[in-house]
C-alpha atoms as a PDB file:
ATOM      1  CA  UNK A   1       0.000   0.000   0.000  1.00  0.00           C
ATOM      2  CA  UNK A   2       1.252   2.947  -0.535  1.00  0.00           C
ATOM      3  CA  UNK A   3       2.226   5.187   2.679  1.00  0.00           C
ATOM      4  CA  UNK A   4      -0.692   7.483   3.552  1.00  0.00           C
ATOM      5  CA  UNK A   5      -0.499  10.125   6.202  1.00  0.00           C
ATOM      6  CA  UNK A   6      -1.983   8.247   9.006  1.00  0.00           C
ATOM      7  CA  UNK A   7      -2.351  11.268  11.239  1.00  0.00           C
ATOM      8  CA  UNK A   8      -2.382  14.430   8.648  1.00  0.00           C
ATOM      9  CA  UNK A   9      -6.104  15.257   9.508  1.00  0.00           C
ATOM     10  CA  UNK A  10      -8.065  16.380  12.878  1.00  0.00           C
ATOM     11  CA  UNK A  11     -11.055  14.533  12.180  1.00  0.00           C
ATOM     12  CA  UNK A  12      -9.359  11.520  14.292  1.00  0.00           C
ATOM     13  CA  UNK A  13     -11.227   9.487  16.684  1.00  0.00           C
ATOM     14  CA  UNK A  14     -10.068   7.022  18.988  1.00  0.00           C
ATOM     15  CA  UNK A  15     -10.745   3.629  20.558  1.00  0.00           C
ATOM     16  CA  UNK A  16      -8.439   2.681  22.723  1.00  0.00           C
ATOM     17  CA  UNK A  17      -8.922  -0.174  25.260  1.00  0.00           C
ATOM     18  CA  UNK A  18     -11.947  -2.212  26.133  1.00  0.00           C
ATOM     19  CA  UNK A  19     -14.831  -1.588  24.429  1.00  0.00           C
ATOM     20  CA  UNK A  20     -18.113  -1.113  26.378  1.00  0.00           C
ATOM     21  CA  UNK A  21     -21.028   0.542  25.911  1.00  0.00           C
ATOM     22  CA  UNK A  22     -19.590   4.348  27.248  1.00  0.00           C
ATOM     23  CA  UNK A  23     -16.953   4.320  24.577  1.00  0.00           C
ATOM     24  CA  UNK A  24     -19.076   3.161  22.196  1.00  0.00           C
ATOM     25  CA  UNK A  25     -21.497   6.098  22.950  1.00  0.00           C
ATOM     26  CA  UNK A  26     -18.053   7.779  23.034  1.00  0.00           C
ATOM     27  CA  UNK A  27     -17.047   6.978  19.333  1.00  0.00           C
ATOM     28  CA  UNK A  28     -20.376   7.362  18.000  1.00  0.00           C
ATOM     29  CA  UNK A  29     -20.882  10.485  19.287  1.00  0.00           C
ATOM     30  CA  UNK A  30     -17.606  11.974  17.702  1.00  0.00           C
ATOM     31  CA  UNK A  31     -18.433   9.958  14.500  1.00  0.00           C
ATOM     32  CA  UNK A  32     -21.799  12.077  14.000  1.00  0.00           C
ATOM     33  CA  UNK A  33     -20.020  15.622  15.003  1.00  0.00           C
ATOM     34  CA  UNK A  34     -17.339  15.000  12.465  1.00  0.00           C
ATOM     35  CA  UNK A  35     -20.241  14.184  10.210  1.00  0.00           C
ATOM     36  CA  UNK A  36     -22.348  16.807  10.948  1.00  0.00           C
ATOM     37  CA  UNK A  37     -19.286  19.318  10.039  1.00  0.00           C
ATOM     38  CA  UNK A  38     -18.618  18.498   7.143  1.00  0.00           C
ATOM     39  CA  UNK A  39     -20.464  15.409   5.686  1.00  0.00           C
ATOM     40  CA  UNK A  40     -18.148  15.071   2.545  1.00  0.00           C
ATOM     41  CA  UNK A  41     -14.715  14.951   4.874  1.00  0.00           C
ATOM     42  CA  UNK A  42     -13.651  11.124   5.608  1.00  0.00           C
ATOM     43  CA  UNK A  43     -12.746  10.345   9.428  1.00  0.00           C
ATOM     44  CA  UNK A  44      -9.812   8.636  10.651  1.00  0.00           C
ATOM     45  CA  UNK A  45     -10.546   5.902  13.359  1.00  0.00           C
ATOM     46  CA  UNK A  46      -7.450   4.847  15.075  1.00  0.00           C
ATOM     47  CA  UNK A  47      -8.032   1.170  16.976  1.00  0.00           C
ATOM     48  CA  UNK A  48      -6.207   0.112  19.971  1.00  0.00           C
ATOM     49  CA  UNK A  49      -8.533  -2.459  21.768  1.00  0.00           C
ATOM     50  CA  UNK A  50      -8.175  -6.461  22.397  1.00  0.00           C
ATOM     51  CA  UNK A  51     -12.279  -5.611  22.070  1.00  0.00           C
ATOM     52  CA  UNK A  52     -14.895  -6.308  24.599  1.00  0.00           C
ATOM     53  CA  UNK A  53     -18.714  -6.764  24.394  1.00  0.00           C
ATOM     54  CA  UNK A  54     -20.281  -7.320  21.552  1.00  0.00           C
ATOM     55  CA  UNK A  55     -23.366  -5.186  21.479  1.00  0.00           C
ATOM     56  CA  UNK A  56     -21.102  -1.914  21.769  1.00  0.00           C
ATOM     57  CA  UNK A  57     -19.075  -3.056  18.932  1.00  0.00           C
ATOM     58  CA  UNK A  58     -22.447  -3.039  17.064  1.00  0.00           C
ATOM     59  CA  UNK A  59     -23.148   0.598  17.912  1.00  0.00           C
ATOM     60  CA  UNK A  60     -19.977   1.728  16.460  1.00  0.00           C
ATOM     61  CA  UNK A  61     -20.495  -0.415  13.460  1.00  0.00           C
ATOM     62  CA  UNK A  62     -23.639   0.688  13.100  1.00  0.00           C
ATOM     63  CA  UNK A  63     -22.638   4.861  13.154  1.00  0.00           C
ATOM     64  CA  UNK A  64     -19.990   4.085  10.865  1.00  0.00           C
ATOM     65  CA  UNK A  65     -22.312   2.650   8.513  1.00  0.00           C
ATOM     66  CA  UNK A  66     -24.729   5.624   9.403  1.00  0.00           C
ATOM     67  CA  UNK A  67     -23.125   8.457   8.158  1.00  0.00           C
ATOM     68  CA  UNK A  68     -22.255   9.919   4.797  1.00  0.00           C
ATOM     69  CA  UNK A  69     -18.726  10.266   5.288  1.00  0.00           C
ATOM     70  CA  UNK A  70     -15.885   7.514   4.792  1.00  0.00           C
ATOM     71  CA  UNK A  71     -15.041   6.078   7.936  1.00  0.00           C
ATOM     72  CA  UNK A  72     -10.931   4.875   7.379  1.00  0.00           C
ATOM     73  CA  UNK A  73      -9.707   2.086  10.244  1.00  0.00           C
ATOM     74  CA  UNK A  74      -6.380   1.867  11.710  1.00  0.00           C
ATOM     75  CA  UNK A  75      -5.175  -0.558  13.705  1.00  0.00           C
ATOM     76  CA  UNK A  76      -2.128   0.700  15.774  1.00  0.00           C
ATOM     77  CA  UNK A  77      -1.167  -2.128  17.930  1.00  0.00           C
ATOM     78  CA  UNK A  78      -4.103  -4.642  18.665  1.00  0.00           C
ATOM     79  CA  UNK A  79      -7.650  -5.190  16.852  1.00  0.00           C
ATOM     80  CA  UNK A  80      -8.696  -8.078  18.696  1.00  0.00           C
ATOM     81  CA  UNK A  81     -12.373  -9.583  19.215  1.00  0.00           C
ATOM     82  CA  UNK A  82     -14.827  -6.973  18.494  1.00  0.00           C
ATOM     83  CA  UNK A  83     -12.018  -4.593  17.242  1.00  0.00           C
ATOM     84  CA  UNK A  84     -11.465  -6.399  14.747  1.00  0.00           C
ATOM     85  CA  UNK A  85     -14.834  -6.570  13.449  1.00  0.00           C
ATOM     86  CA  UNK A  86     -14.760  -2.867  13.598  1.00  0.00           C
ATOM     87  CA  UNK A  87     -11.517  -2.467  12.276  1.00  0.00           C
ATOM     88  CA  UNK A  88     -13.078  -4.658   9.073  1.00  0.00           C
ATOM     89  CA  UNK A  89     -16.340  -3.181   8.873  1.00  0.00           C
ATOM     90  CA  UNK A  90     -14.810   0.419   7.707  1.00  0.00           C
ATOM     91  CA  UNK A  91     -16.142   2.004   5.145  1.00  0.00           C
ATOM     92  CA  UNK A  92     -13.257   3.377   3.360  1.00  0.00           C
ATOM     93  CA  UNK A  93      -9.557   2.536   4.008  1.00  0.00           C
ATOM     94  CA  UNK A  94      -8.854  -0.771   6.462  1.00  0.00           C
ATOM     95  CA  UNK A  95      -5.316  -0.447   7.250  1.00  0.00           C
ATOM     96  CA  UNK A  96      -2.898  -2.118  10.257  1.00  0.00           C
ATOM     97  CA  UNK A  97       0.690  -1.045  11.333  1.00  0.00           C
ATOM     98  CA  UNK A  98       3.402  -3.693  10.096  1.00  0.00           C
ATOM     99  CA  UNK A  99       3.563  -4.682  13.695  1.00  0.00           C
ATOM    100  CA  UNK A 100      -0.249  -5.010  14.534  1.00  0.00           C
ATOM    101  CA  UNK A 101      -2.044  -8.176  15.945  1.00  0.00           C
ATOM    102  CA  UNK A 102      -4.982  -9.118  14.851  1.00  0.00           C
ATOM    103  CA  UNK A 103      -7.327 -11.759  16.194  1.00  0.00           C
ATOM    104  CA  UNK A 104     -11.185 -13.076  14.617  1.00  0.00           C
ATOM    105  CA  UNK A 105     -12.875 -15.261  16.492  1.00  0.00           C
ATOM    106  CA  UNK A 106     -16.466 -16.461  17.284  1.00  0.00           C
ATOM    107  CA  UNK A 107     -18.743 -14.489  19.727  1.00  0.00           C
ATOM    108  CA  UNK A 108     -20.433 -17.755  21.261  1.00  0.00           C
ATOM    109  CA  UNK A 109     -20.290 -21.204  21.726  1.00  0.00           C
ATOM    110  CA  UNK A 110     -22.659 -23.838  22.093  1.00  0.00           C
ATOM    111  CA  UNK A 111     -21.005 -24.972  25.418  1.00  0.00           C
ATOM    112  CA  UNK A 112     -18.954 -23.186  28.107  1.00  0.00           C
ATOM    113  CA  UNK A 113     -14.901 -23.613  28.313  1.00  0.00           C
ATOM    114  CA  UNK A 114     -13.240 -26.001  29.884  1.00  0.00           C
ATOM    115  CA  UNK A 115     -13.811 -25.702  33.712  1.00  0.00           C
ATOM    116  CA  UNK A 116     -10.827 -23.266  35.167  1.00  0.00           C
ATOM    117  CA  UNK A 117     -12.173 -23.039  38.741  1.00  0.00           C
ATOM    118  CA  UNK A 118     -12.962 -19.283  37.579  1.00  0.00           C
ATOM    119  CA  UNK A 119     -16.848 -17.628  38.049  1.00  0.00           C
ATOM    120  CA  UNK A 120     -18.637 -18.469  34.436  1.00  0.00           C
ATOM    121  CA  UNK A 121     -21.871 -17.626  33.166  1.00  0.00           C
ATOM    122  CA  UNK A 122     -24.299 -21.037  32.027  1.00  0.00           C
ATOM    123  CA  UNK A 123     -24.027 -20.337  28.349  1.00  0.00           C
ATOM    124  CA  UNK A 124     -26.609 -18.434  26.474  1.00  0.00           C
ATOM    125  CA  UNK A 125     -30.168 -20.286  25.165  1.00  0.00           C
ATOM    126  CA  UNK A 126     -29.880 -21.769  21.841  1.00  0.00           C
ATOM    127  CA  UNK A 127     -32.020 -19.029  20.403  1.00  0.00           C
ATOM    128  CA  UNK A 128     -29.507 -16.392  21.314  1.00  0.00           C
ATOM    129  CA  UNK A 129     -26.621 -18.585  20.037  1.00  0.00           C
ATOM    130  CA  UNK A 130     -28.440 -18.727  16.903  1.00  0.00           C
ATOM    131  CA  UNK A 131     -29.318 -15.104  16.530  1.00  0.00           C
ATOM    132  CA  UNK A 132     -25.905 -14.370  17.266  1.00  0.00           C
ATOM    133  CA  UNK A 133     -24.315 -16.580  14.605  1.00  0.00           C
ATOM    134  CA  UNK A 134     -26.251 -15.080  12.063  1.00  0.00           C
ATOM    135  CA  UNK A 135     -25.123 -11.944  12.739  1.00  0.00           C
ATOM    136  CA  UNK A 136     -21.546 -12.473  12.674  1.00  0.00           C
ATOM    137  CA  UNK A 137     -21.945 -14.804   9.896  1.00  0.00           C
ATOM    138  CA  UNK A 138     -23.761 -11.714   8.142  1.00  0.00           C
ATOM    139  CA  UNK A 139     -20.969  -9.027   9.369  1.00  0.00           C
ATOM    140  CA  UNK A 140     -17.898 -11.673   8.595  1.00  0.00           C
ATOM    141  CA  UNK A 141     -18.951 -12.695   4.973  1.00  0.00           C
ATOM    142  CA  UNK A 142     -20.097  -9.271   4.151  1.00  0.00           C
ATOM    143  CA  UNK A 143     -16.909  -7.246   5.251  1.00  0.00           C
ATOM    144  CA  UNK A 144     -15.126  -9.852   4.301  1.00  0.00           C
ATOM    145  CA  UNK A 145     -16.326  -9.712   0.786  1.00  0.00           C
ATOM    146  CA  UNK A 146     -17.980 -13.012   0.851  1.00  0.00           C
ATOM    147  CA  UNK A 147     -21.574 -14.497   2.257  1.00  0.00           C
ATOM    148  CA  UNK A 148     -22.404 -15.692   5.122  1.00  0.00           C
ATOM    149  CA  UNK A 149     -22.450 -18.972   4.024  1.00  0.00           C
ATOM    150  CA  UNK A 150     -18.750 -18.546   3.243  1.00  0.00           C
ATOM    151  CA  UNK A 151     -18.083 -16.798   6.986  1.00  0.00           C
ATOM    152  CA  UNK A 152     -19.991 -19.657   8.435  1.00  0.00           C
ATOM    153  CA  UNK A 153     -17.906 -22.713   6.300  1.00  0.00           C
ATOM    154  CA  UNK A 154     -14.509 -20.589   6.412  1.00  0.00           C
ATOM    155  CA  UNK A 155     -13.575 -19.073   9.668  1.00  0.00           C
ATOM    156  CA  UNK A 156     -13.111 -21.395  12.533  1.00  0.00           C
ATOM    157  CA  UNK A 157     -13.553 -20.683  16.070  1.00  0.00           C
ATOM    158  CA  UNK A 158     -10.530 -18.499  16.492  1.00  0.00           C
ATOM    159  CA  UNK A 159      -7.696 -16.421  13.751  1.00  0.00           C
ATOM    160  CA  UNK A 160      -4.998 -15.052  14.669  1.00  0.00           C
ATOM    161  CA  UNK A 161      -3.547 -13.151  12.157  1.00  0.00           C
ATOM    162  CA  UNK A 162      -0.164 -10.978  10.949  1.00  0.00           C
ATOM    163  CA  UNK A 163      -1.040  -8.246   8.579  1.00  0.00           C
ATOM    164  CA  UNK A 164      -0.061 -10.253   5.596  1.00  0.00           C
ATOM    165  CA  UNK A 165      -2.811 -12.552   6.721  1.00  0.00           C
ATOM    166  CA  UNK A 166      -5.452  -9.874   7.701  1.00  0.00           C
ATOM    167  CA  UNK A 167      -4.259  -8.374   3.624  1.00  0.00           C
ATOM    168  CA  UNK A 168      -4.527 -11.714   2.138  1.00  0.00           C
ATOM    169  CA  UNK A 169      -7.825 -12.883   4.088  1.00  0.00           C
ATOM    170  CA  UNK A 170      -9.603  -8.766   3.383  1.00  0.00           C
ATOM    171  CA  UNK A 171      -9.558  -7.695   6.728  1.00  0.00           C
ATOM    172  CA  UNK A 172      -7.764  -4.707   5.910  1.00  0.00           C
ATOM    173  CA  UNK A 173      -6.979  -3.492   2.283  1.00  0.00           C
ATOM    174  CA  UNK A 174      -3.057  -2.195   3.393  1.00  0.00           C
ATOM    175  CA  UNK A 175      -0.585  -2.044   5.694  1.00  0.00           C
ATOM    176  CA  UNK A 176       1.538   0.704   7.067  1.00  0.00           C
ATOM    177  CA  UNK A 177       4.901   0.581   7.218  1.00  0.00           C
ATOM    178  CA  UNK A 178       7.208   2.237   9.862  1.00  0.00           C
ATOM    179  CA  UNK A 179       9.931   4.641   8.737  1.00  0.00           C
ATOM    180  CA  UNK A 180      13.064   2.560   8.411  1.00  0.00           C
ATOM    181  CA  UNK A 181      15.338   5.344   8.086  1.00  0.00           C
END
């Protein structure tokens, strides 16, 4: 990819840490006043989160997708879990720093993990498994460039992934690549 000025703009928002539903009210809120602006401006978001719950991640994915401008995605260390699936579902540039980590993998399972002595919640009803499958089938295949279908055959429970992987597999469409001077 060719180098981009990562940080040339001041329509920048970050997420930075665990996601939860007050940064997510956070983000979204400093998505729509950067839209409201100056609609025709893209905004930078800048990802540095090993993710969190689920139904925040939504939110932002959902404001992204709700405004006019291009949203562009950064990673700058770690887009883990749900920041991953935001750092996918961008809607104009999906980049990662050469050094990133990146990490897919399923929201639930069918049955809890092994027993660690640790306090665990009795998995979810089926229903909510199923509801929830669809929907990351549905976000997975679709920023993904594929179907759900594909999402649901193709990515297994867990993927790590180096940015080559993330480039090859259309996470992100580049990578950035620190100054080697």
């Amino acid at each position: 990819m060719a180098r981009r000025q990562v940080f040339a703009g001041k329509r920048r928002v970050f997420l930075f840490g665990d996601i939860n539903s007050g940064v997510a009210q956070r983000v979204v809120q400093e998505l729509l006043e950067h839209a409201d602006a100056d609609p025709g401006q893209p905004i930078d978001l800048l990802i540095n989160s090993t993710g969190g719950d689920v139904e925040a991640a939504c939110a932002i994915i959902n404001g992204m997708h709700g405004i006019p401008c291009k949203v562009n995605t950064t990673c700058m260390g770690f887009a883990q879990s749900a920041a991953c699936i935001i750092l996918m579902a961008g809607t104009g540039v999906r980049s990662a720093f050469e050094n990133s980590v990146l990490l897919i993998h399923r929201m639930v399972w069918d049955t809890p993990p092994e027993d660690d002595g640790s306090e665990y919640l009795p998995p979810p009803d089926a229903k909510y498994v199923q509801l929830c499958r669809r929907l990351e089938n549905s976000y997975l295949g679709r920023f993904l460039r594929h179907d759900a279908a594909w999402a649901e055959k193709r990515i297994p429970t867990a993927l790590d992934l180096s940015t080559d992987d993330a480039l090859r597999h259309g996470v992100i469409d580049g990578v950035i690549f620190l100054d080697r001077d």
